[in-house]
PDB file of N, CA and C in Angstrom:
ATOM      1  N   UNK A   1     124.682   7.968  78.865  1.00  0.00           N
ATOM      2  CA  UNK A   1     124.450   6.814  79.723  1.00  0.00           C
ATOM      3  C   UNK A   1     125.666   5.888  79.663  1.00  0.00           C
ATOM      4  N   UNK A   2     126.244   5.441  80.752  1.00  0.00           N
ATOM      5  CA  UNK A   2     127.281   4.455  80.995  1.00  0.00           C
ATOM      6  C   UNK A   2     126.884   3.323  80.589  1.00  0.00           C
ATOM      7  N   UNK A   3     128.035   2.412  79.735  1.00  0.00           N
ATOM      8  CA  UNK A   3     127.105   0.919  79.642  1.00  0.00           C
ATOM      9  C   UNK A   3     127.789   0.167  80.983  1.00  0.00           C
ATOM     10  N   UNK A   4     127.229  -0.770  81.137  1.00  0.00           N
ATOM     11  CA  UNK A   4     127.414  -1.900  82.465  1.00  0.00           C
ATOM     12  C   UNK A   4     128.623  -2.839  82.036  1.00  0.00           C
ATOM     13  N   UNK A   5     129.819  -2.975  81.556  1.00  0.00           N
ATOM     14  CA  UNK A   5     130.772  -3.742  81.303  1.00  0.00           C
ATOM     15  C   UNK A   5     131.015  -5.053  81.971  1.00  0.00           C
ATOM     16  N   UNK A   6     130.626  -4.575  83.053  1.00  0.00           N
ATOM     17  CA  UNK A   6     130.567  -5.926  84.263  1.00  0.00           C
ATOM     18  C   UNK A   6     129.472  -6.849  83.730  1.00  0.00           C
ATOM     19  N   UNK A   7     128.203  -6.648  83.233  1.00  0.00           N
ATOM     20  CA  UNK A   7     127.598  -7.505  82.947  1.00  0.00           C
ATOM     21  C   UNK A   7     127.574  -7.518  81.276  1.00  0.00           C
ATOM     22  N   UNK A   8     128.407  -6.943  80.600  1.00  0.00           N
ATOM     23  CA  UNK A   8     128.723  -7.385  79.341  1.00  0.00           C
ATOM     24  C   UNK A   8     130.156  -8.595  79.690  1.00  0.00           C
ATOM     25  N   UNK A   9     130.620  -8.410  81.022  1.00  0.00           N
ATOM     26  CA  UNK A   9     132.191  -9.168  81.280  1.00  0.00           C
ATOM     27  C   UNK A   9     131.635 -10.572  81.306  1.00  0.00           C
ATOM     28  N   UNK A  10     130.198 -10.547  82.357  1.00  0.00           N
ATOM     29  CA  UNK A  10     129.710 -11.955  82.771  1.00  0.00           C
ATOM     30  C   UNK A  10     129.086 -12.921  81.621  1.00  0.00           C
ATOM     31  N   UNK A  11     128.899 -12.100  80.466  1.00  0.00           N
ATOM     32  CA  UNK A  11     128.892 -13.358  79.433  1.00  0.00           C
ATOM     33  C   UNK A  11     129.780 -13.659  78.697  1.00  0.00           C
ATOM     34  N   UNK A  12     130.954 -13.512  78.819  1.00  0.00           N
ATOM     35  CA  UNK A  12     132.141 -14.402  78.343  1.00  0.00           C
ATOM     36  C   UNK A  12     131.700 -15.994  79.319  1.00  0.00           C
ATOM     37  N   UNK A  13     132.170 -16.803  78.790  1.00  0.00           N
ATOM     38  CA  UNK A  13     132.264 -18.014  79.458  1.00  0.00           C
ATOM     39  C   UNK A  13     133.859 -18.446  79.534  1.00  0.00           C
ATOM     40  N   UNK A  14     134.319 -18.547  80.293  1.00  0.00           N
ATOM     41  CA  UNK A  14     135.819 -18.985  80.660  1.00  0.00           C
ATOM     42  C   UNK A  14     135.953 -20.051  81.459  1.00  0.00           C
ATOM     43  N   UNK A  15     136.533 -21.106  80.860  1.00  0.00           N
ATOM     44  CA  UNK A  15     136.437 -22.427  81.958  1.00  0.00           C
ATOM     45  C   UNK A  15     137.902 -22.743  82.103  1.00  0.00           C
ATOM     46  N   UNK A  16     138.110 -23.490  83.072  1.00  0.00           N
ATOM     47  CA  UNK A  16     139.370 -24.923  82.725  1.00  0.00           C
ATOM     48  C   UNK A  16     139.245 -25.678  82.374  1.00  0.00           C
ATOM     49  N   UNK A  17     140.563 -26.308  81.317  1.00  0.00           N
ATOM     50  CA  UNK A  17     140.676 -27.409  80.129  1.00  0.00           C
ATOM     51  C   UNK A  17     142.084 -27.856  80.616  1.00  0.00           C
ATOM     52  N   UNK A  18     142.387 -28.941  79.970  1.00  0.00           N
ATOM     53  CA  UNK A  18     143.534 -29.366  80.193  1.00  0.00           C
ATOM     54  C   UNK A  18     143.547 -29.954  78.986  1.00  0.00           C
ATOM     55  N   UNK A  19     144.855 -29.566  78.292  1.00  0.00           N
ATOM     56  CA  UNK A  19     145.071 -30.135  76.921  1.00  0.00           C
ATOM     57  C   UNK A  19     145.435 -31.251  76.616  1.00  0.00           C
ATOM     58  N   UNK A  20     144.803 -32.225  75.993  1.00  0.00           N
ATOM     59  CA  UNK A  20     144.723 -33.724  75.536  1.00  0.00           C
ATOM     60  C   UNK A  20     145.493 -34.334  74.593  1.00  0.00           C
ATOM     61  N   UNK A  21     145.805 -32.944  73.820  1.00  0.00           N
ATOM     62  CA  UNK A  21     146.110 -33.803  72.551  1.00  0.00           C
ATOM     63  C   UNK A  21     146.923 -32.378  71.512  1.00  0.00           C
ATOM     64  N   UNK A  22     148.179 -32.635  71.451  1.00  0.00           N
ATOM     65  CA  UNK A  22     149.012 -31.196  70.515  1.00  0.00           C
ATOM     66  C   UNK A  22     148.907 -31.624  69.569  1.00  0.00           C
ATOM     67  N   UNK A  23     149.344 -31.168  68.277  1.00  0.00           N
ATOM     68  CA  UNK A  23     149.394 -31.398  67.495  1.00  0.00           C
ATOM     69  C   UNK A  23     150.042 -29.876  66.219  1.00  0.00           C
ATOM     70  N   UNK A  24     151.160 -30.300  65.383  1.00  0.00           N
ATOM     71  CA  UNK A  24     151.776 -28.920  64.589  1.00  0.00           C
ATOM     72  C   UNK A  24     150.948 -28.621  63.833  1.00  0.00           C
ATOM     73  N   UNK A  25     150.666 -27.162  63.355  1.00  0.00           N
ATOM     74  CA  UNK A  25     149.991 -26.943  62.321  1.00  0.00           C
ATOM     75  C   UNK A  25     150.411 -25.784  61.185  1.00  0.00           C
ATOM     76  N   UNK A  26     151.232 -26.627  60.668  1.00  0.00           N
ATOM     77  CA  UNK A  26     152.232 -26.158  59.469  1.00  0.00           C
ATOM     78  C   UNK A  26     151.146 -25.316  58.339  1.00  0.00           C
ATOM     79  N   UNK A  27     150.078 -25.037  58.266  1.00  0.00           N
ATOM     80  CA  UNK A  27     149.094 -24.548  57.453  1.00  0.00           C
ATOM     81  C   UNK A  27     148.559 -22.769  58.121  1.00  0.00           C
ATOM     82  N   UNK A  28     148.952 -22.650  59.774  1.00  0.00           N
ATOM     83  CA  UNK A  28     148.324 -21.782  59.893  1.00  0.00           C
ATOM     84  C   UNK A  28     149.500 -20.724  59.381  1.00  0.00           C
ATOM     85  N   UNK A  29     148.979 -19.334  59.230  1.00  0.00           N
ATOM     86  CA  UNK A  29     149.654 -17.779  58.600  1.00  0.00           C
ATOM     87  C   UNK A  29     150.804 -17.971  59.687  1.00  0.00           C
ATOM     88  N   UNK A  30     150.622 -18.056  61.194  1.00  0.00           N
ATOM     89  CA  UNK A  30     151.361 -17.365  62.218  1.00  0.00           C
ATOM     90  C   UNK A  30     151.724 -18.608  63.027  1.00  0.00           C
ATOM     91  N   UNK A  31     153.113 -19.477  63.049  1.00  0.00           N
ATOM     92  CA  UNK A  31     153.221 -20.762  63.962  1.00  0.00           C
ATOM     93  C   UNK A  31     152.376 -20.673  65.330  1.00  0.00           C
ATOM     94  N   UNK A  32     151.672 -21.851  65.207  1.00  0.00           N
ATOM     95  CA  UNK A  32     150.392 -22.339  65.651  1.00  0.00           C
ATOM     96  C   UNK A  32     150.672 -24.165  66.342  1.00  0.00           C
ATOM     97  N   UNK A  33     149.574 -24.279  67.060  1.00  0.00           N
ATOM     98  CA  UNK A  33     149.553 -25.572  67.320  1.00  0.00           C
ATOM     99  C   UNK A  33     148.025 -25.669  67.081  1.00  0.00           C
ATOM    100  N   UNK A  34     147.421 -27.137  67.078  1.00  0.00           N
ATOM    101  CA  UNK A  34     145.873 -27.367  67.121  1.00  0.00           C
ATOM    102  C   UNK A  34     146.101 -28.299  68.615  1.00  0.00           C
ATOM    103  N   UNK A  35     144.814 -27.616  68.997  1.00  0.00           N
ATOM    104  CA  UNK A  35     145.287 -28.097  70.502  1.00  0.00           C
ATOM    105  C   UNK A  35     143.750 -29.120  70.660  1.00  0.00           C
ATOM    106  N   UNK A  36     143.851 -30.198  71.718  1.00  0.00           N
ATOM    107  CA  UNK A  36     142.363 -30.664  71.833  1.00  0.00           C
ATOM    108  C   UNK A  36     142.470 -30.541  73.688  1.00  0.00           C
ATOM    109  N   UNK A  37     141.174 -29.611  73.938  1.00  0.00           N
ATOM    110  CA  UNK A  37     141.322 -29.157  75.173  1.00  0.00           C
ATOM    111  C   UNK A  37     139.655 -30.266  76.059  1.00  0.00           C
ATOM    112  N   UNK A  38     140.343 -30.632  76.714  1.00  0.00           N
ATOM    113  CA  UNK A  38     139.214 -31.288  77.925  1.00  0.00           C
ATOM    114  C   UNK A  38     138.649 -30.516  78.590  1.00  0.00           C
ATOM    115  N   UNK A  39     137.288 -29.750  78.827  1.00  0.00           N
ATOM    116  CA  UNK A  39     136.589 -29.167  79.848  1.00  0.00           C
ATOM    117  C   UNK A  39     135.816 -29.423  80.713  1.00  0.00           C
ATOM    118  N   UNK A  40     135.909 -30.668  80.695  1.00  0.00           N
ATOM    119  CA  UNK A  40     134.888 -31.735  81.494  1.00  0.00           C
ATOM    120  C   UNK A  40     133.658 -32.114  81.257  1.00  0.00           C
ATOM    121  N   UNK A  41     132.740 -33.005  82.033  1.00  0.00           N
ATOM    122  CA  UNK A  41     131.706 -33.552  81.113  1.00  0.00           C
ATOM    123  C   UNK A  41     130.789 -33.087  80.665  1.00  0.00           C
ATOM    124  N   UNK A  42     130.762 -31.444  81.299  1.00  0.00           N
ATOM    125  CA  UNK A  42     128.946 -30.811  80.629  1.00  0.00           C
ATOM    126  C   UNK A  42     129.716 -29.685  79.717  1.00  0.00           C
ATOM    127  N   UNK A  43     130.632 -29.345  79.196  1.00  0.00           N
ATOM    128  CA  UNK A  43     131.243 -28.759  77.901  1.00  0.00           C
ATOM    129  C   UNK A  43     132.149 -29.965  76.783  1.00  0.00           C
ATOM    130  N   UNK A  44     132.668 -30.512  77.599  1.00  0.00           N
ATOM    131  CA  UNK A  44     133.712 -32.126  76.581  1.00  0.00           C
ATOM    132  C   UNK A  44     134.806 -31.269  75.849  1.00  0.00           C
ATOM    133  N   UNK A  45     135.238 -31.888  75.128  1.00  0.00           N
ATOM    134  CA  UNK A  45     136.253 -31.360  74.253  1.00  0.00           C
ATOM    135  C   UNK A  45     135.763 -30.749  72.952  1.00  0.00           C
ATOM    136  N   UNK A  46     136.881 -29.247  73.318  1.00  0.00           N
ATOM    137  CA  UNK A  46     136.632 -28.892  71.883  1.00  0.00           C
ATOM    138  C   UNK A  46     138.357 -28.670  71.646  1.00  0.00           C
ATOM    139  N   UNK A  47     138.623 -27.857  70.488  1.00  0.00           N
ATOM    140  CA  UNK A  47     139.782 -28.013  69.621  1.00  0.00           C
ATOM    141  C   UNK A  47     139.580 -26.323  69.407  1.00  0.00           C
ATOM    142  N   UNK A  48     141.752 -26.170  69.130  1.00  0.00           N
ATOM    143  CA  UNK A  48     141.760 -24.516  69.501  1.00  0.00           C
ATOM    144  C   UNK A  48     142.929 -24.263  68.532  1.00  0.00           C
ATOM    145  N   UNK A  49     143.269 -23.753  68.121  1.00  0.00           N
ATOM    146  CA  UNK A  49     144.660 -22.893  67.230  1.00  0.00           C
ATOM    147  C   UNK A  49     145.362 -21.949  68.106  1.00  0.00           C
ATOM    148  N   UNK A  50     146.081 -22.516  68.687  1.00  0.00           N
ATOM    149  CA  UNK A  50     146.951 -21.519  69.886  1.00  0.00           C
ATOM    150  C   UNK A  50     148.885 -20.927  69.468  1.00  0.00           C
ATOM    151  N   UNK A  51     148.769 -20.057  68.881  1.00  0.00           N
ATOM    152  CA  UNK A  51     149.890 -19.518  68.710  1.00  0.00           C
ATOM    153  C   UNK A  51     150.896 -19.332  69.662  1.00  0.00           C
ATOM    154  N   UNK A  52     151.297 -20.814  70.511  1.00  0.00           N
ATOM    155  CA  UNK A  52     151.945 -20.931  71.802  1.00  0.00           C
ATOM    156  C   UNK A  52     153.055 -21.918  71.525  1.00  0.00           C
ATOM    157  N   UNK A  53     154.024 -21.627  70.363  1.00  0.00           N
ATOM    158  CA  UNK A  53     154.822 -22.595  69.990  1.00  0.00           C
ATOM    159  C   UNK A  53     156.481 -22.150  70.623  1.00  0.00           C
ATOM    160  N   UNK A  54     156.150 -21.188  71.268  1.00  0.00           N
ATOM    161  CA  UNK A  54     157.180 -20.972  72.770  1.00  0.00           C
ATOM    162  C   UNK A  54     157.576 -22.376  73.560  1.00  0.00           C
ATOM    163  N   UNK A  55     156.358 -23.367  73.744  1.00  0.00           N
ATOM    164  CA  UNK A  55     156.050 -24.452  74.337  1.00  0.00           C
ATOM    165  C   UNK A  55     156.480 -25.332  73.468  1.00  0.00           C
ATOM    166  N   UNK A  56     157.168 -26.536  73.871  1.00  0.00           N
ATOM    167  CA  UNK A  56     157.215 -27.687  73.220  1.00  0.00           C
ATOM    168  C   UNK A  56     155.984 -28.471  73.699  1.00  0.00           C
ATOM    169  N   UNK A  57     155.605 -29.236  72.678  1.00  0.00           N
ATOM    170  CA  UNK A  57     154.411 -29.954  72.631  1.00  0.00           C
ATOM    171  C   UNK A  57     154.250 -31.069  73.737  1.00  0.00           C
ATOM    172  N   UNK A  58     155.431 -31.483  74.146  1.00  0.00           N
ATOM    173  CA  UNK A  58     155.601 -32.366  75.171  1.00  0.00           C
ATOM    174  C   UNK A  58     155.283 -31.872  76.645  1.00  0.00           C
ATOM    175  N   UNK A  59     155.573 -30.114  76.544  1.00  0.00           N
ATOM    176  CA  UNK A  59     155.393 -29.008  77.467  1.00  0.00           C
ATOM    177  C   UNK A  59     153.687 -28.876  77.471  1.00  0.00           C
ATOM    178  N   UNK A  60     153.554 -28.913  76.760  1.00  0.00           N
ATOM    179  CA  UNK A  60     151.369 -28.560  76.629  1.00  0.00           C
ATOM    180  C   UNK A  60     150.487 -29.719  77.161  1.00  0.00           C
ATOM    181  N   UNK A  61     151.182 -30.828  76.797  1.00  0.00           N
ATOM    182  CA  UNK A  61     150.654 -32.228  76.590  1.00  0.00           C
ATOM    183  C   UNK A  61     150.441 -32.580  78.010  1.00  0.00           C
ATOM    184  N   UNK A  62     148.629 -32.374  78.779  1.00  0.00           N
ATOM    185  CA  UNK A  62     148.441 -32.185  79.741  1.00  0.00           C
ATOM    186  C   UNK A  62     148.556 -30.988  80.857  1.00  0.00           C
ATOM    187  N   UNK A  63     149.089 -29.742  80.311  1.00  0.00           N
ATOM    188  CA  UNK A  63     148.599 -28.845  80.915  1.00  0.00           C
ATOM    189  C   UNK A  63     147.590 -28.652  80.877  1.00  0.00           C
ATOM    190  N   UNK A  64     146.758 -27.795  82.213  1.00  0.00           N
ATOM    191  CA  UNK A  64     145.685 -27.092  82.233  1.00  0.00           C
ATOM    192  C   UNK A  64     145.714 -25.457  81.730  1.00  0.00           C
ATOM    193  N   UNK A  65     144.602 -24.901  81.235  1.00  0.00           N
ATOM    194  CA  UNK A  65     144.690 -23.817  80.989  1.00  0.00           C
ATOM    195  C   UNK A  65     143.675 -22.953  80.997  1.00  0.00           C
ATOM    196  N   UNK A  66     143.189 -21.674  80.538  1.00  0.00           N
ATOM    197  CA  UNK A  66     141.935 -21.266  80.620  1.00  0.00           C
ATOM    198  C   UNK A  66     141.285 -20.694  79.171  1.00  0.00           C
ATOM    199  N   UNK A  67     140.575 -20.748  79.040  1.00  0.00           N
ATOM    200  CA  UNK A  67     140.131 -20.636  77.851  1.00  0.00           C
ATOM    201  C   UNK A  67     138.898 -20.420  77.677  1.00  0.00           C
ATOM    202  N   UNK A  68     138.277 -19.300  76.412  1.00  0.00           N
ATOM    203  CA  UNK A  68     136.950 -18.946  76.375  1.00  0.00           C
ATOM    204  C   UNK A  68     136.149 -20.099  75.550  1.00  0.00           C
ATOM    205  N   UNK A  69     135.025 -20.256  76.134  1.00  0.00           N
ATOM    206  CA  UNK A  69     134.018 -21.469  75.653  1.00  0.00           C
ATOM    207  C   UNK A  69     132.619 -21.387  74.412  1.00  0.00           C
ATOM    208  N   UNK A  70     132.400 -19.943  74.988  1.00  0.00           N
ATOM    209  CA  UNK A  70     131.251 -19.578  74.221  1.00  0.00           C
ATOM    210  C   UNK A  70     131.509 -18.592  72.790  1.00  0.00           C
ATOM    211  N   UNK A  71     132.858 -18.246  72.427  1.00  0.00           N
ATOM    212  CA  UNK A  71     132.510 -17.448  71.260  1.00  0.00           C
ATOM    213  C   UNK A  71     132.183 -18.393  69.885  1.00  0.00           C
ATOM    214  N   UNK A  72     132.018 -17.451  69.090  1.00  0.00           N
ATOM    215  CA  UNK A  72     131.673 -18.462  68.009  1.00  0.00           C
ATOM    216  C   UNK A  72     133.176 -18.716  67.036  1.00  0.00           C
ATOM    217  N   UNK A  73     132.778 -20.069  66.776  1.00  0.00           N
ATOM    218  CA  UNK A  73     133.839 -20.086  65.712  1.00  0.00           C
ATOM    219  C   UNK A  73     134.580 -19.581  65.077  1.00  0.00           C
ATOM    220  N   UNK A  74     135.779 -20.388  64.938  1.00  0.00           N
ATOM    221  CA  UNK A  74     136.230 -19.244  63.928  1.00  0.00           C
ATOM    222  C   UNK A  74     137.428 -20.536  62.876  1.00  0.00           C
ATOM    223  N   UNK A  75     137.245 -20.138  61.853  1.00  0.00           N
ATOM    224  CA  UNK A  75     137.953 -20.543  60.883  1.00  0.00           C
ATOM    225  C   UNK A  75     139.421 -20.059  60.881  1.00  0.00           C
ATOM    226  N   UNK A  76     140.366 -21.418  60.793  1.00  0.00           N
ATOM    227  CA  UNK A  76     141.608 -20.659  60.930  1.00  0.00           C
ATOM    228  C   UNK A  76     142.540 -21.346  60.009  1.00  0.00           C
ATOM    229  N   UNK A  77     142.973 -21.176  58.561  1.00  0.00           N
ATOM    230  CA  UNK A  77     142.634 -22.035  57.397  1.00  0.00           C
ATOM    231  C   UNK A  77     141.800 -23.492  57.351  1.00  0.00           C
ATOM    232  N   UNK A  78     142.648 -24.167  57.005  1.00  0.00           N
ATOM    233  CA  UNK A  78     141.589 -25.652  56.776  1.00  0.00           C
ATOM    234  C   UNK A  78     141.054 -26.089  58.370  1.00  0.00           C
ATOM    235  N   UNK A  79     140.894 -25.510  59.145  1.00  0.00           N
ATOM    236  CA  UNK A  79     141.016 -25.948  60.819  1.00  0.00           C
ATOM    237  C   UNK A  79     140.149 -24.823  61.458  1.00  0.00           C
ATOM    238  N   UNK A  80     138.872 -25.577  62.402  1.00  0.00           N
ATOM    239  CA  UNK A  80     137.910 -24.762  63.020  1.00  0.00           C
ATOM    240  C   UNK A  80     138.106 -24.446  64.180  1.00  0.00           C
ATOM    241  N   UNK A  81     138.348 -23.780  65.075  1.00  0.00           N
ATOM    242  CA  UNK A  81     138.791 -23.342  66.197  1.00  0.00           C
ATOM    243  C   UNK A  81     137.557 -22.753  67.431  1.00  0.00           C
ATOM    244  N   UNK A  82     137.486 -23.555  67.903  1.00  0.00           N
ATOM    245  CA  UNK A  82     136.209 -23.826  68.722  1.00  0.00           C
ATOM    246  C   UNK A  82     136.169 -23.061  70.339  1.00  0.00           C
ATOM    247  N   UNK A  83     137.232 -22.668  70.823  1.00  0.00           N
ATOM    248  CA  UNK A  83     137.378 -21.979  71.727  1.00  0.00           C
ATOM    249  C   UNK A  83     138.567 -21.194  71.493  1.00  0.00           C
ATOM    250  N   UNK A  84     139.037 -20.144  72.812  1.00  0.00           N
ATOM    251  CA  UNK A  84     140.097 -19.498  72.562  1.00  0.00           C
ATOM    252  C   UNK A  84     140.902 -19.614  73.883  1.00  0.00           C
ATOM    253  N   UNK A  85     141.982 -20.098  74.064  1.00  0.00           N
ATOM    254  CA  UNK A  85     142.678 -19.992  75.099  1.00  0.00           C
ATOM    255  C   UNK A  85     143.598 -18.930  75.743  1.00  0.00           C
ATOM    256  N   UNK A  86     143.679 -18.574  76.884  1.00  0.00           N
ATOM    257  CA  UNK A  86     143.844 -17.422  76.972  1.00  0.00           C
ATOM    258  C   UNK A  86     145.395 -17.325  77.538  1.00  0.00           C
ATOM    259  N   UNK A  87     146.331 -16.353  77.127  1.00  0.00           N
ATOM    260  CA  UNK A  87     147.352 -16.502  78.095  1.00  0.00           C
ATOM    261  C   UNK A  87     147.796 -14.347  77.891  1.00  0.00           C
ATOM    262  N   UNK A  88     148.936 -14.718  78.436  1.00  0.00           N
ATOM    263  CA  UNK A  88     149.404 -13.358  78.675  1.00  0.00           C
ATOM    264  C   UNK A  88     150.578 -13.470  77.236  1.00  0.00           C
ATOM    265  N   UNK A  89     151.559 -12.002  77.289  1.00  0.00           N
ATOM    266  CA  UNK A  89     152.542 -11.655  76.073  1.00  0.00           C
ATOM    267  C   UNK A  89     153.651 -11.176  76.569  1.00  0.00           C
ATOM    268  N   UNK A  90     154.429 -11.533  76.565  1.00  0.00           N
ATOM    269  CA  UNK A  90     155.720 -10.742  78.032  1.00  0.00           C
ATOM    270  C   UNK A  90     156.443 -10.105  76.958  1.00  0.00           C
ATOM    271  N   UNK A  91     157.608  -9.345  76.969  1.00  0.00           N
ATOM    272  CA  UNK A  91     158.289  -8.395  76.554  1.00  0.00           C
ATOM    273  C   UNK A  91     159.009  -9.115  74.733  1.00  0.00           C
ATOM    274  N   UNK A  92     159.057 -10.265  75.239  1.00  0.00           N
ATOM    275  CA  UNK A  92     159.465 -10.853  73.904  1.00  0.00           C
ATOM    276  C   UNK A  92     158.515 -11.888  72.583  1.00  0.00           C
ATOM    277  N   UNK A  93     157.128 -11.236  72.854  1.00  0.00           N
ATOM    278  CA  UNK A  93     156.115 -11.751  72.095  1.00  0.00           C
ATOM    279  C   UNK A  93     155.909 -13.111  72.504  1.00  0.00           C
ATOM    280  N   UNK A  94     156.394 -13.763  73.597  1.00  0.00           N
ATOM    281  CA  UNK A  94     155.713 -15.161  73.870  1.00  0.00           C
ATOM    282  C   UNK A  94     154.664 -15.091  74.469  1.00  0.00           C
ATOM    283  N   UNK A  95     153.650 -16.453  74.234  1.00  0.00           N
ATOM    284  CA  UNK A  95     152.357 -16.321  75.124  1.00  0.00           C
ATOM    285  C   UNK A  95     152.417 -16.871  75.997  1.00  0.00           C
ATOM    286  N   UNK A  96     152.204 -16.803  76.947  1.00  0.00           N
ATOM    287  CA  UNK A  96     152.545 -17.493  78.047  1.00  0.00           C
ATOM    288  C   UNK A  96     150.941 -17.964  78.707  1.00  0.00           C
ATOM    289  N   UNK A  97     150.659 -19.043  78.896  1.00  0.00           N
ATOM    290  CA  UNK A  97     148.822 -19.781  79.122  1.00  0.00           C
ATOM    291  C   UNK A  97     148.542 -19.534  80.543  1.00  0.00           C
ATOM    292  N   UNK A  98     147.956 -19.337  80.690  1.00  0.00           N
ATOM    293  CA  UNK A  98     147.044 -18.394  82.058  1.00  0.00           C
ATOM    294  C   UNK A  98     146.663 -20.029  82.572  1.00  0.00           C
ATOM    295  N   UNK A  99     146.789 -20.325  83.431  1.00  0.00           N
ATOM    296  CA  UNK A  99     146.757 -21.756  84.596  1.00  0.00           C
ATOM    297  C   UNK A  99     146.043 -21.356  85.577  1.00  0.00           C
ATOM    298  N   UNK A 100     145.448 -22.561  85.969  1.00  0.00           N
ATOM    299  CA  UNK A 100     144.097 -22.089  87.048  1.00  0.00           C
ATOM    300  C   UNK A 100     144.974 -22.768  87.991  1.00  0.00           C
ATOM    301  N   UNK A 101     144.109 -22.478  89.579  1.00  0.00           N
ATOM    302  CA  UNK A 101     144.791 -23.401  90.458  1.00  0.00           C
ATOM    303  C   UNK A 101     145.097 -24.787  90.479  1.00  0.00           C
ATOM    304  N   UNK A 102     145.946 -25.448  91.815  1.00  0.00           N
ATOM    305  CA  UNK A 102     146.088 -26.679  91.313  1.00  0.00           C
ATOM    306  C   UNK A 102     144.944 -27.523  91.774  1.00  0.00           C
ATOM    307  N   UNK A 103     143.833 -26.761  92.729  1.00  0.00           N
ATOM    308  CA  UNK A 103     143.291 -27.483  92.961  1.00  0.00           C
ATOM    309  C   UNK A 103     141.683 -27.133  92.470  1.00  0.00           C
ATOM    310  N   UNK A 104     142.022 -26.799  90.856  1.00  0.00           N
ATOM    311  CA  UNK A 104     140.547 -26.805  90.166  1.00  0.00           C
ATOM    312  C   UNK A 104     139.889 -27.950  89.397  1.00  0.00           C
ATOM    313  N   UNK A 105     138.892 -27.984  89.102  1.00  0.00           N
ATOM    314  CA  UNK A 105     138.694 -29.003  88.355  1.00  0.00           C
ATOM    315  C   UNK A 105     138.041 -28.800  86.506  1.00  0.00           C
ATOM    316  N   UNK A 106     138.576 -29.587  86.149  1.00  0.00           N
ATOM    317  CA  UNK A 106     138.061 -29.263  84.698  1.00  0.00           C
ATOM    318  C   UNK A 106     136.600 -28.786  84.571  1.00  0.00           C
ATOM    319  N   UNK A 107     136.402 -27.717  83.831  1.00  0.00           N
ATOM    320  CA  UNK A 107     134.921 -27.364  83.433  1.00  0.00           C
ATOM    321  C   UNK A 107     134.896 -25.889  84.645  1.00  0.00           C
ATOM    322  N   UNK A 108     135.510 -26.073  85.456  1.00  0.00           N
ATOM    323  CA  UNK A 108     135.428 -25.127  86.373  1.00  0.00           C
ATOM    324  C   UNK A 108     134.965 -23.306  85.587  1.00  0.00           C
ATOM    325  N   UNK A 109     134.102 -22.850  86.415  1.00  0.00           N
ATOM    326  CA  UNK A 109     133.798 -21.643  85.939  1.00  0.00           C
ATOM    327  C   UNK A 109     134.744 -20.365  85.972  1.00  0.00           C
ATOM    328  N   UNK A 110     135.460 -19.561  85.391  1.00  0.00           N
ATOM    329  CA  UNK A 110     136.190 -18.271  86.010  1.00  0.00           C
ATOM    330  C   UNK A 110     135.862 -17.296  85.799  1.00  0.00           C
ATOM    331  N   UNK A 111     135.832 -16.135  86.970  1.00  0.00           N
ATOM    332  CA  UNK A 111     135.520 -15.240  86.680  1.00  0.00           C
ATOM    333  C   UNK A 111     135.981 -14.184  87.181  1.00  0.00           C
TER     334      UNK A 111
END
């Protein structure tokens, strides 16, 4: 029997955030930032460990991005990491953050 992937796909939750707030995080294994991401008012902010230090912080500070909402936690040394943001890996290990349109709005659903 085939499983249905498509409806194992539809419970990921993936929204748009726009990042609020960078911050270095000299503690994680793999250079990291702690990010505080806005998803609008019926998710709010949660906080992420994004190994996107390709970016200067001044570069993040107010981007939008996309990011998963519903997995569970995850501990990432002293720092809880509440969603996961998503980007791509191009030929030279940078991540590069997956951007929604310009004319989305925070909290927005993707799918």
């Amino acid at each position: 029997m085939k499983s249905n992937l498509y409806s194992k796909f539809k419970q990921i939750d993936m929204r748009v955030g726009k990042i609020i707030k960078v911050e270095e995080f000299p503690e994680a294994m793999k250079p990291a930032y702690k990010l505080l991401i806005d998803f609008g008012k019926e998710i709010g902010v949660r906080k992420s460990s994004a190994q996107v230090t390709n970016y200067t912080i001044d570069n993040l500070l107010n981007k939008t991005c996309i990011a998963v909402v519903n997995l569970d936690y995850k501990q990432v040394g002293p720092f809880i990491s509440e969603c996961l943001v998503l980007g791509s890996v191009d030929k030279e290990g940078k991540v590069l953050l997956l951007e929604p349109d310009f004319n989305s709005n925070l909290g927005d659903r993707v799918f």
